[in-house]
C-alpha atoms as a PDB file:
ATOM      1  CA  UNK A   1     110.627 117.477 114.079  1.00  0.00           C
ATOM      2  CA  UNK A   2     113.379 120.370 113.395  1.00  0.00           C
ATOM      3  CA  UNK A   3     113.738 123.621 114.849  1.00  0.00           C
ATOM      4  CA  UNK A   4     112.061 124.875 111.344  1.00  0.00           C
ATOM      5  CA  UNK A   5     109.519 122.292 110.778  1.00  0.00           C
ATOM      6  CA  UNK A   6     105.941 121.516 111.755  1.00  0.00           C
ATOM      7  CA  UNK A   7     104.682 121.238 115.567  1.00  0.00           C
ATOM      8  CA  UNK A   8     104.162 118.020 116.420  1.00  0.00           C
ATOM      9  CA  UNK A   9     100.085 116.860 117.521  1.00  0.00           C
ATOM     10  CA  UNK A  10     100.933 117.183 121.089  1.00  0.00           C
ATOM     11  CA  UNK A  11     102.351 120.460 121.460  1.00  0.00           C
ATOM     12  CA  UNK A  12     104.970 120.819 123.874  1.00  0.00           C
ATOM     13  CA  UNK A  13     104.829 123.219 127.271  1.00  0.00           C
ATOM     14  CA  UNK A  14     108.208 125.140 127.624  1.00  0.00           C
ATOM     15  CA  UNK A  15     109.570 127.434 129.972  1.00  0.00           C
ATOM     16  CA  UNK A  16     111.651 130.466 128.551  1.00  0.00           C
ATOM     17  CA  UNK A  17     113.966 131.364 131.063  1.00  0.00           C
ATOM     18  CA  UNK A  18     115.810 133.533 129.398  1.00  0.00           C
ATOM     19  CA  UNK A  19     116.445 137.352 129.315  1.00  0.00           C
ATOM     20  CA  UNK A  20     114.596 139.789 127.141  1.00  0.00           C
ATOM     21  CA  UNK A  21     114.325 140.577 125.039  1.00  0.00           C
ATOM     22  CA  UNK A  22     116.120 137.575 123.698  1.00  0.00           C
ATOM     23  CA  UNK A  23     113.606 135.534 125.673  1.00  0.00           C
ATOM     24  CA  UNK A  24     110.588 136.988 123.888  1.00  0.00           C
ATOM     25  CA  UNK A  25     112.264 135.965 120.128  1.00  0.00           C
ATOM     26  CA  UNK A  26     112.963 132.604 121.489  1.00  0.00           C
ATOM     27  CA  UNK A  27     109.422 132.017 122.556  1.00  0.00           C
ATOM     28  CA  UNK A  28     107.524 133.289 119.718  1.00  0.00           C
ATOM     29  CA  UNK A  29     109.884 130.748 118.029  1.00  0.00           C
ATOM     30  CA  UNK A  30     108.200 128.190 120.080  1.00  0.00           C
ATOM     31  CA  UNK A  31     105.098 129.606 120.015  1.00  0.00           C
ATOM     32  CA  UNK A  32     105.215 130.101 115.761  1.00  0.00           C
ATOM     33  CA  UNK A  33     106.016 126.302 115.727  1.00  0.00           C
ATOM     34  CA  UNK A  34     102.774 125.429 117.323  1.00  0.00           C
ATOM     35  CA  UNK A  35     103.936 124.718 120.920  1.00  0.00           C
ATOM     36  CA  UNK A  36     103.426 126.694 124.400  1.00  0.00           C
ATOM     37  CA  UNK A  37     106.114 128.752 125.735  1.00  0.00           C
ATOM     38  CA  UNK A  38     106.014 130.161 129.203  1.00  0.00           C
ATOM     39  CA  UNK A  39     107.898 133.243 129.212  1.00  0.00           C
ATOM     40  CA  UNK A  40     109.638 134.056 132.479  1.00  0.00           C
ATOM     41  CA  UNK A  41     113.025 135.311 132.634  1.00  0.00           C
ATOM     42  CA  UNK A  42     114.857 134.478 136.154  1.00  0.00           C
ATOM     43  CA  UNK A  43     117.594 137.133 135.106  1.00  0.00           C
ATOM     44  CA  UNK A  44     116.620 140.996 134.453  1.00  0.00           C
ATOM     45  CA  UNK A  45     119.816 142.829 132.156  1.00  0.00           C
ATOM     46  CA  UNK A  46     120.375 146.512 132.980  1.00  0.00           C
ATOM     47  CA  UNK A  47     124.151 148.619 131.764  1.00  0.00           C
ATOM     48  CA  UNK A  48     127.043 148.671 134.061  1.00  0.00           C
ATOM     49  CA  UNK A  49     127.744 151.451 135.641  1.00  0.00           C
ATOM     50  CA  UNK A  50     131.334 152.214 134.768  1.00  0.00           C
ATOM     51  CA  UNK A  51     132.547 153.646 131.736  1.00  0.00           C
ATOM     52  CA  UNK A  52     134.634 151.793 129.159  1.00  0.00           C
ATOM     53  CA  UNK A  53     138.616 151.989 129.795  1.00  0.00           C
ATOM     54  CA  UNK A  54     139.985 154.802 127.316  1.00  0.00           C
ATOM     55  CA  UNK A  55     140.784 153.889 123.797  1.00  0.00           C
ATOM     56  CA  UNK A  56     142.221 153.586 120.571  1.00  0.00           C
ATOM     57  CA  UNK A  57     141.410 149.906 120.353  1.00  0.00           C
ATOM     58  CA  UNK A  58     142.617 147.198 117.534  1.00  0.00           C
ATOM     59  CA  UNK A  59     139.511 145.428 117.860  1.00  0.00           C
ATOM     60  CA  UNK A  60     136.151 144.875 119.982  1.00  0.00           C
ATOM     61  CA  UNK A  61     135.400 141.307 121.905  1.00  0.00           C
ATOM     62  CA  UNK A  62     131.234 140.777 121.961  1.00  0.00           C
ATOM     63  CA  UNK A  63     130.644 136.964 123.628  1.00  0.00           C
ATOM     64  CA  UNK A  64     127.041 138.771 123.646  1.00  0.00           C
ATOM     65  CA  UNK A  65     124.231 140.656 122.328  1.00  0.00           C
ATOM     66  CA  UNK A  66     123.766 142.104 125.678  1.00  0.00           C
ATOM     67  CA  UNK A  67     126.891 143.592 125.069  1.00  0.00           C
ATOM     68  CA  UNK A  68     126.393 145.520 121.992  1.00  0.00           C
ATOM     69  CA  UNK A  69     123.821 148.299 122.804  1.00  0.00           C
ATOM     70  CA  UNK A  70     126.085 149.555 126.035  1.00  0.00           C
ATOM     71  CA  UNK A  71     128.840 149.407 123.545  1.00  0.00           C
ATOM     72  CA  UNK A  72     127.557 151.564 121.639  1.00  0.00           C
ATOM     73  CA  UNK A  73     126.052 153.729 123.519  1.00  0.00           C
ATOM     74  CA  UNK A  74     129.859 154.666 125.345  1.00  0.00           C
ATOM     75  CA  UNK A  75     130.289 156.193 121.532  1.00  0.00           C
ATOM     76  CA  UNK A  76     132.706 153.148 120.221  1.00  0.00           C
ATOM     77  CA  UNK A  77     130.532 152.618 117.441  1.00  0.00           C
ATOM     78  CA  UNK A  78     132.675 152.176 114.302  1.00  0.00           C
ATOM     79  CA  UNK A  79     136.154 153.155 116.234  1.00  0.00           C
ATOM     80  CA  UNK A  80     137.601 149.159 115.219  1.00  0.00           C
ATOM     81  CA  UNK A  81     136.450 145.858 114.106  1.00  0.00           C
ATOM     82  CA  UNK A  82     133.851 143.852 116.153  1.00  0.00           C
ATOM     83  CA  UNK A  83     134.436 139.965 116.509  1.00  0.00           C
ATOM     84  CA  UNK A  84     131.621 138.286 117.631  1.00  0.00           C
ATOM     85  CA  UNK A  85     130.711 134.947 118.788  1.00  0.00           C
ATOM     86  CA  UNK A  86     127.773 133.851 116.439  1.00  0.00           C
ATOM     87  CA  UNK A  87     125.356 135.345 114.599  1.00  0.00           C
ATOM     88  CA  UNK A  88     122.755 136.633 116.559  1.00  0.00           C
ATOM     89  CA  UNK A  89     125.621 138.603 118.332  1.00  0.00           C
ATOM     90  CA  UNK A  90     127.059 139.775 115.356  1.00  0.00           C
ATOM     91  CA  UNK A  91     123.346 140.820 114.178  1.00  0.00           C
ATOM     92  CA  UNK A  92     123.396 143.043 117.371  1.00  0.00           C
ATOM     93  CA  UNK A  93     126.718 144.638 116.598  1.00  0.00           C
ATOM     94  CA  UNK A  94     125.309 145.585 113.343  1.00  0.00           C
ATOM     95  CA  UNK A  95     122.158 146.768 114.460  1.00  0.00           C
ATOM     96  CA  UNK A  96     123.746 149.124 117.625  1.00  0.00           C
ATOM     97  CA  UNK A  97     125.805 150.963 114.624  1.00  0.00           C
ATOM     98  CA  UNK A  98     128.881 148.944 115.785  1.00  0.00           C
ATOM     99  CA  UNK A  99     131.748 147.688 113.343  1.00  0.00           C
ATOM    100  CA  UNK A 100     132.810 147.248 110.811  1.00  0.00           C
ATOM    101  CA  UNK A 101     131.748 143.619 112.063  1.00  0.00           C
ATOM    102  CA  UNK A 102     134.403 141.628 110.144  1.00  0.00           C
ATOM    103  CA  UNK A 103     133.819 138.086 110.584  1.00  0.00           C
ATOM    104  CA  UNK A 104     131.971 135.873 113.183  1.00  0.00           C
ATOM    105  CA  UNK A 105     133.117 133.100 115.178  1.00  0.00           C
ATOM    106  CA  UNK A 106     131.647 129.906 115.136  1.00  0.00           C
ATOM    107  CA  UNK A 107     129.959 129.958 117.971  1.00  0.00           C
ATOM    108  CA  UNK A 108     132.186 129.704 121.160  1.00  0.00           C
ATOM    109  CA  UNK A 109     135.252 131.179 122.933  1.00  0.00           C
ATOM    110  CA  UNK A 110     137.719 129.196 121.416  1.00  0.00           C
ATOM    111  CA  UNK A 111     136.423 129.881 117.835  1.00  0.00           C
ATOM    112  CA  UNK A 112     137.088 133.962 118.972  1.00  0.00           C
ATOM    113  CA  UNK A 113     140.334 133.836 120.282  1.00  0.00           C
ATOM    114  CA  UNK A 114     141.028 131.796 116.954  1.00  0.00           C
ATOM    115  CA  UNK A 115     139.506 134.628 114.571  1.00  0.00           C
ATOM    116  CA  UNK A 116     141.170 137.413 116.229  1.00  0.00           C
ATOM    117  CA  UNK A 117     144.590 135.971 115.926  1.00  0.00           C
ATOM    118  CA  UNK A 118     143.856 135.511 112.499  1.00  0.00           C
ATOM    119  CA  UNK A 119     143.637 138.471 111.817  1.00  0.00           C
ATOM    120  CA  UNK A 120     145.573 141.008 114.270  1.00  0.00           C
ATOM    121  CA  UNK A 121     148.975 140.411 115.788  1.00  0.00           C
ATOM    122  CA  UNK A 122     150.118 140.067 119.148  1.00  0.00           C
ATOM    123  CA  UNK A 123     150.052 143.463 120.994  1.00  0.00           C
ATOM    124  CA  UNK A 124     146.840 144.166 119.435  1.00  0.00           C
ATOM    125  CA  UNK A 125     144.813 146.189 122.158  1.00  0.00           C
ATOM    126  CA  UNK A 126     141.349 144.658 123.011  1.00  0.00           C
ATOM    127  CA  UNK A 127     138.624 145.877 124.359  1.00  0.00           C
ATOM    128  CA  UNK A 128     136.294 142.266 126.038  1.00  0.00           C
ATOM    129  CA  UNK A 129     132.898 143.923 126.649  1.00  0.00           C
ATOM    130  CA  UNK A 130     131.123 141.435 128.823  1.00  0.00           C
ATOM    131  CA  UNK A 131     128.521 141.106 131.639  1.00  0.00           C
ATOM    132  CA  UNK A 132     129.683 141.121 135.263  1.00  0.00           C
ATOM    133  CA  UNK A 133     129.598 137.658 135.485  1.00  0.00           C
ATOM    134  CA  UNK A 134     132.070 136.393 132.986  1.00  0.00           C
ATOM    135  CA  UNK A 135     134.683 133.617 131.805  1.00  0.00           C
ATOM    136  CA  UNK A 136     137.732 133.765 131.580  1.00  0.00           C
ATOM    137  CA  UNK A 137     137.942 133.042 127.885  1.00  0.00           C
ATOM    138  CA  UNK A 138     138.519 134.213 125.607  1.00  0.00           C
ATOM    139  CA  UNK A 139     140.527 137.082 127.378  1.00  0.00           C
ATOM    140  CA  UNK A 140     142.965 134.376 129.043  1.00  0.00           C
ATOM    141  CA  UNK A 141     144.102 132.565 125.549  1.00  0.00           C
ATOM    142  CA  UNK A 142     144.395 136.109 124.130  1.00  0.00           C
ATOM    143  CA  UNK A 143     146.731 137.427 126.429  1.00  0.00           C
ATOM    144  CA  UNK A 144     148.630 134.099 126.437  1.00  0.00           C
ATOM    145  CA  UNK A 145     149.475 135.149 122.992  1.00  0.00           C
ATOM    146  CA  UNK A 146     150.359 138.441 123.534  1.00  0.00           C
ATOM    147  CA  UNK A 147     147.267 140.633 123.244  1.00  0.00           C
ATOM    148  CA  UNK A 148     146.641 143.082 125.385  1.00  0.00           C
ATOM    149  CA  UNK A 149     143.202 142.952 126.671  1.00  0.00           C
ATOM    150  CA  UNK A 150     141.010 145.224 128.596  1.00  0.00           C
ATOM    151  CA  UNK A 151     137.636 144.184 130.230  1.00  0.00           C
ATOM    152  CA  UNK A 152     134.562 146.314 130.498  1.00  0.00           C
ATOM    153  CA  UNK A 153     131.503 145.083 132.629  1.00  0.00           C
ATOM    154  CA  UNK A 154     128.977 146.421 129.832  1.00  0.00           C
ATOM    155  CA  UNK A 155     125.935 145.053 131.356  1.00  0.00           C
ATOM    156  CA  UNK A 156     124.795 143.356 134.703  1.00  0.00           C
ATOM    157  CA  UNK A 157     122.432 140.196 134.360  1.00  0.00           C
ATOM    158  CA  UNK A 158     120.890 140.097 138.229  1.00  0.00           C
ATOM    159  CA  UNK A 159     119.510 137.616 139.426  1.00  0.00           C
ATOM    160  CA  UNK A 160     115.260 137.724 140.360  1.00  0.00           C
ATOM    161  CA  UNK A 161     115.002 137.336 144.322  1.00  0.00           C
ATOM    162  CA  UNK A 162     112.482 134.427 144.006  1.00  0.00           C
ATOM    163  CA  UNK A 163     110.925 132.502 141.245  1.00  0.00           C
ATOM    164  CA  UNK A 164     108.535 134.300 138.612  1.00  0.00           C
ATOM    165  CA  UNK A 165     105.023 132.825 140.059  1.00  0.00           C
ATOM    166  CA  UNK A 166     103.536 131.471 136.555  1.00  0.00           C
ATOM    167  CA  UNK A 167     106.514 129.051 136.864  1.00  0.00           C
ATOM    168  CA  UNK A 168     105.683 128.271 140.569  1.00  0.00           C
ATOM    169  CA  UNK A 169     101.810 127.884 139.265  1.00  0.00           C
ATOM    170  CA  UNK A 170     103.059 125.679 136.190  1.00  0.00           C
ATOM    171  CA  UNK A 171     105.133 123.295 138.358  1.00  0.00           C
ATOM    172  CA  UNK A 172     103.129 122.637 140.898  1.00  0.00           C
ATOM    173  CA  UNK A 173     100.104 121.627 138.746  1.00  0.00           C
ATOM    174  CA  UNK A 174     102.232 119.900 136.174  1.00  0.00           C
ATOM    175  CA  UNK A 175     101.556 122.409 132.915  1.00  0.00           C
ATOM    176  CA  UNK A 176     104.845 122.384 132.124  1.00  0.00           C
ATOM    177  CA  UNK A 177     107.261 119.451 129.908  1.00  0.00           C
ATOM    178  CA  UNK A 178     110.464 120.914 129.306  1.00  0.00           C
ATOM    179  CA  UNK A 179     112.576 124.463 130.162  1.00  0.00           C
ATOM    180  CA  UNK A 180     115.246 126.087 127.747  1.00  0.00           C
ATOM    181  CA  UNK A 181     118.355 126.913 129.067  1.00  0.00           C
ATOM    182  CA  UNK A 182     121.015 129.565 126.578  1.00  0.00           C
ATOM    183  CA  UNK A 183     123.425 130.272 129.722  1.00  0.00           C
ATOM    184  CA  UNK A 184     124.974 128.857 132.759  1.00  0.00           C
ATOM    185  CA  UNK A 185     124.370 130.890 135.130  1.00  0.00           C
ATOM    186  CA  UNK A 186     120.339 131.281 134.078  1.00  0.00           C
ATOM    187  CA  UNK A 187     120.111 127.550 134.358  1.00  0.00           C
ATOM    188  CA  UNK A 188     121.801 127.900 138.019  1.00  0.00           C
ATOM    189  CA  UNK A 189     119.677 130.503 138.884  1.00  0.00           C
ATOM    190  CA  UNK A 190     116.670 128.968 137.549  1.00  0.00           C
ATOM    191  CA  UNK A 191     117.900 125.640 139.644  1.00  0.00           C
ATOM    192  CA  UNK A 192     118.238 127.900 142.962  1.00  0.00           C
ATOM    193  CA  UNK A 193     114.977 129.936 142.551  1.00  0.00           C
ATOM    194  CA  UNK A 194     113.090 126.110 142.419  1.00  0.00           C
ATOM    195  CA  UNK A 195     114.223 124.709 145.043  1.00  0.00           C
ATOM    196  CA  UNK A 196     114.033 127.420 147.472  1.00  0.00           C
ATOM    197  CA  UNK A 197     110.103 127.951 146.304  1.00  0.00           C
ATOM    198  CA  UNK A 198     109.583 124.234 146.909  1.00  0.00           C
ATOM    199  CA  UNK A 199     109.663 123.334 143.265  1.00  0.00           C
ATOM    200  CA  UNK A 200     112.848 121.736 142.818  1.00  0.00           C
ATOM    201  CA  UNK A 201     111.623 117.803 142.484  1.00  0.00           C
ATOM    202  CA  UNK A 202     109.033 119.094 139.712  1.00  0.00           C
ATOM    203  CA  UNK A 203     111.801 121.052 138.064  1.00  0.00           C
ATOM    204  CA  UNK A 204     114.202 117.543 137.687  1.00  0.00           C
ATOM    205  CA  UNK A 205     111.249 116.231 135.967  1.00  0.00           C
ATOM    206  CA  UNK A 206     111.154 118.315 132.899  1.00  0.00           C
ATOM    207  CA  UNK A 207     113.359 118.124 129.869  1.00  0.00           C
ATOM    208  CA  UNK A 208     116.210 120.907 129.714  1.00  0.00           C
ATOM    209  CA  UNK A 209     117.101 121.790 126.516  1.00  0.00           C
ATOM    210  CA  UNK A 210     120.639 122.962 126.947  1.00  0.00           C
ATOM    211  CA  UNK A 211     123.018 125.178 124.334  1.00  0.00           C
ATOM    212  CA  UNK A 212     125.766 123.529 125.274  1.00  0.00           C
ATOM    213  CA  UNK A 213     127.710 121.338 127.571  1.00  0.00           C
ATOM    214  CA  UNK A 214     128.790 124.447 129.470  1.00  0.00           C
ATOM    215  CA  UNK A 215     124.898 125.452 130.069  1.00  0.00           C
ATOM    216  CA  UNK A 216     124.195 121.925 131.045  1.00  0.00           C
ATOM    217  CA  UNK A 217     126.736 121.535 133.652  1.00  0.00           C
ATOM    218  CA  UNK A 218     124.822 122.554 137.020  1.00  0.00           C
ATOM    219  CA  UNK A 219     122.039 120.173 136.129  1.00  0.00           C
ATOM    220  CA  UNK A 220     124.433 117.944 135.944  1.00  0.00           C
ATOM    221  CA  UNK A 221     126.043 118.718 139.014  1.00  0.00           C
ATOM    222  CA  UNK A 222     122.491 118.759 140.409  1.00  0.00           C
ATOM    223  CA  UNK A 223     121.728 115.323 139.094  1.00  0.00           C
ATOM    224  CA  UNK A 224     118.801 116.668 136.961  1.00  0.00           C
ATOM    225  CA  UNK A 225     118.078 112.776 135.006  1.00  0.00           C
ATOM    226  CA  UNK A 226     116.582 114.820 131.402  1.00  0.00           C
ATOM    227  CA  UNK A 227     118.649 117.045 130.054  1.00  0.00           C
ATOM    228  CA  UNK A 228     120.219 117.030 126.029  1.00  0.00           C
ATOM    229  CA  UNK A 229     123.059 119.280 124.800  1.00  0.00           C
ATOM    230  CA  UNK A 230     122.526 121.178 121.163  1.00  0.00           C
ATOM    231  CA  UNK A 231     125.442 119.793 118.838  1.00  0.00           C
ATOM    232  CA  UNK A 232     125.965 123.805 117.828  1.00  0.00           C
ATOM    233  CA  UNK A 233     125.998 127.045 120.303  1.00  0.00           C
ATOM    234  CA  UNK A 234     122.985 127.872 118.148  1.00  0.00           C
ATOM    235  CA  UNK A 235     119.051 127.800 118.464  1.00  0.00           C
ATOM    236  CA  UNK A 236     118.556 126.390 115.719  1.00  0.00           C
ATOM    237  CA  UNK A 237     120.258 123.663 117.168  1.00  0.00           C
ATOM    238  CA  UNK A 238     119.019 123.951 120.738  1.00  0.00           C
ATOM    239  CA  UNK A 239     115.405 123.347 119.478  1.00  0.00           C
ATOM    240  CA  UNK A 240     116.275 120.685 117.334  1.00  0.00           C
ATOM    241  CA  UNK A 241     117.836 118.704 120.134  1.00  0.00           C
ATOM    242  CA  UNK A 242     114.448 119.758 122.291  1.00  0.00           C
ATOM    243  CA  UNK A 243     112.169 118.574 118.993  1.00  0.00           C
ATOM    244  CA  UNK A 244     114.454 115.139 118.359  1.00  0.00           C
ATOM    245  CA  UNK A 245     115.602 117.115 115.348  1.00  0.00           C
ATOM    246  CA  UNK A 246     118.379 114.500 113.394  1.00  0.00           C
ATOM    247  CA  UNK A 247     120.104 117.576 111.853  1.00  0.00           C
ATOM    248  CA  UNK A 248     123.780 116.595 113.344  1.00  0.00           C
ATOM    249  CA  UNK A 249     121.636 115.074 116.953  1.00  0.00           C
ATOM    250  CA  UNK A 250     121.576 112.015 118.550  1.00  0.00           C
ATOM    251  CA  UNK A 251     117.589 111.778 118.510  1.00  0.00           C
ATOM    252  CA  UNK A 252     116.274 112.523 121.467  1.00  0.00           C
ATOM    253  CA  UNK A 253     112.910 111.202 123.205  1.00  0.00           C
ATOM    254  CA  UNK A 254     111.213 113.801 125.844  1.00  0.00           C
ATOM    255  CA  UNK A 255     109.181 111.800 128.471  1.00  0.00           C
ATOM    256  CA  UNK A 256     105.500 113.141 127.888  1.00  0.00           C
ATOM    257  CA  UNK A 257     103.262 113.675 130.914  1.00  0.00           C
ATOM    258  CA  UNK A 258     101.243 110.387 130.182  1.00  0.00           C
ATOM    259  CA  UNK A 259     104.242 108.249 130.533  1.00  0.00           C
ATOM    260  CA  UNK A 260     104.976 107.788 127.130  1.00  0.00           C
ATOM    261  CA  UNK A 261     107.200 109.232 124.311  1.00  0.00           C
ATOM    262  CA  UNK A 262     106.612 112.627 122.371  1.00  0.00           C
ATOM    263  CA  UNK A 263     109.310 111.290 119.545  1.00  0.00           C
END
């Protein structure tokens, strides 16, 4: 199946790790398709603290939708043009009041540095509003070229202190087949919080649906055997990988509880 089409007979179990309320879209998603998400975020968002460094700015840097309502909020609504990575961040820009939102990139840091030099020159001043824990991209590339970049720590994604108990409950009597992962640091966090509740082993046995190679990189490092990598930075894409979707994918084949193969 695709991330659009029909559930399959044996529904899937999923855990939705991921912040709300992005984490709440992404499992009525699951749930509209006929499957069984468990919604428990292992990261809670809140604002930064600080205010954004004083303007005029060229142009605004959103790498997320977390971004966009602080953003807002410090009254830069509509002061320059908003490049986003992806839609759903763009979407956010929009709906916060932000913009005029241009263009969006195609889905990763690379693709932003690329549309901003496109279309401002070097010595354009930036304004990167990002969580606390960020990359270096696309801020390093930028002012490589010449821009002059400013960060803002927008938002703070911390951490839970142990793991949400539902997923405790669900891995330790097996009601669970496969976890979604949209960020790096979630999926470490959601790797930490396991193993230090005794859950790790039971963890490595699900399928992690990752967004991209980024996101799947501590269960790698962690050795975690299941994991598949969505060909876009997108959900669509993400579920399709999960669902052995061949739009773009390699097909993939989940490991069901019995033993046996879901696709």
């Amino acid at each position: 199946m695709t991330g659009s089409g029909e559930a399959e007979a044996d529904p899937l179990r999923v855990w939705v790790a991921r912040p709300l309320p992005a984490g709440a879209r992404s499992a009525a998603r699951l749930a509209a398709l006929g499957h069984v998400p468990l919604l428990a975020p292992v990261l809670a968002v809140a604002p930064g603290d600080a205010p954004p460094p004083p303007g005029p700015f060229d142009g605004l840097l959103l790498t997320s939708a977390n971004a966009a309502g602080p953003l807002a909020a410090a009254s830069l609504a509509g002061a320059a043009p908003v490049y986003c990575v992806g839609a759903r961040t763009a979407a956010a820009a929009r709906a916060a009041g932000l913009g005029p939102v241009l263009r969006e990139a195609g889905g990763d840091a690379a693709a932003l540095a690329a549309l901003v030099a496109s279309d401002l020159s070097p010595g354009a001043r930036l304004l990167h509003a990002a969580g606390r824990e960020r990359k270096p991209e696309p801020a390093a590339t930028l002012a490589a070229a010449g821009y002059r970049v400013a960060a803002w720590t927008a938002y703070a994604a911390r951490p839970l202190p142990v793991l949400p108990e539902a997923v405790g409950d669900a891995l330790r009597d097996g009601c669970l087949d496969a976890a979604l992962h949209y960020s790096r640091r979630s999926a470490e966090v959601a790797l930490g919080l396991a193993a230090a509740a005794g859950h790790g082993a039971a963890l490595a046995r699900l399928v992690h649906a990752c967004l991209s190679a980024d996101v799947a990189a501590p269960l790698v490092a962690a050795g975690v055997p299941s994991h598949v990598v969505a060909a876009r930075p997108e959900e669509d894409a993400l579920l399709d990988a999960l669902f052995c979707g061949r739009r773009g994918m390699s097909v993939v084949r989940p490991v069901s509880r019995t033993g046996g193969q879901r696709c």
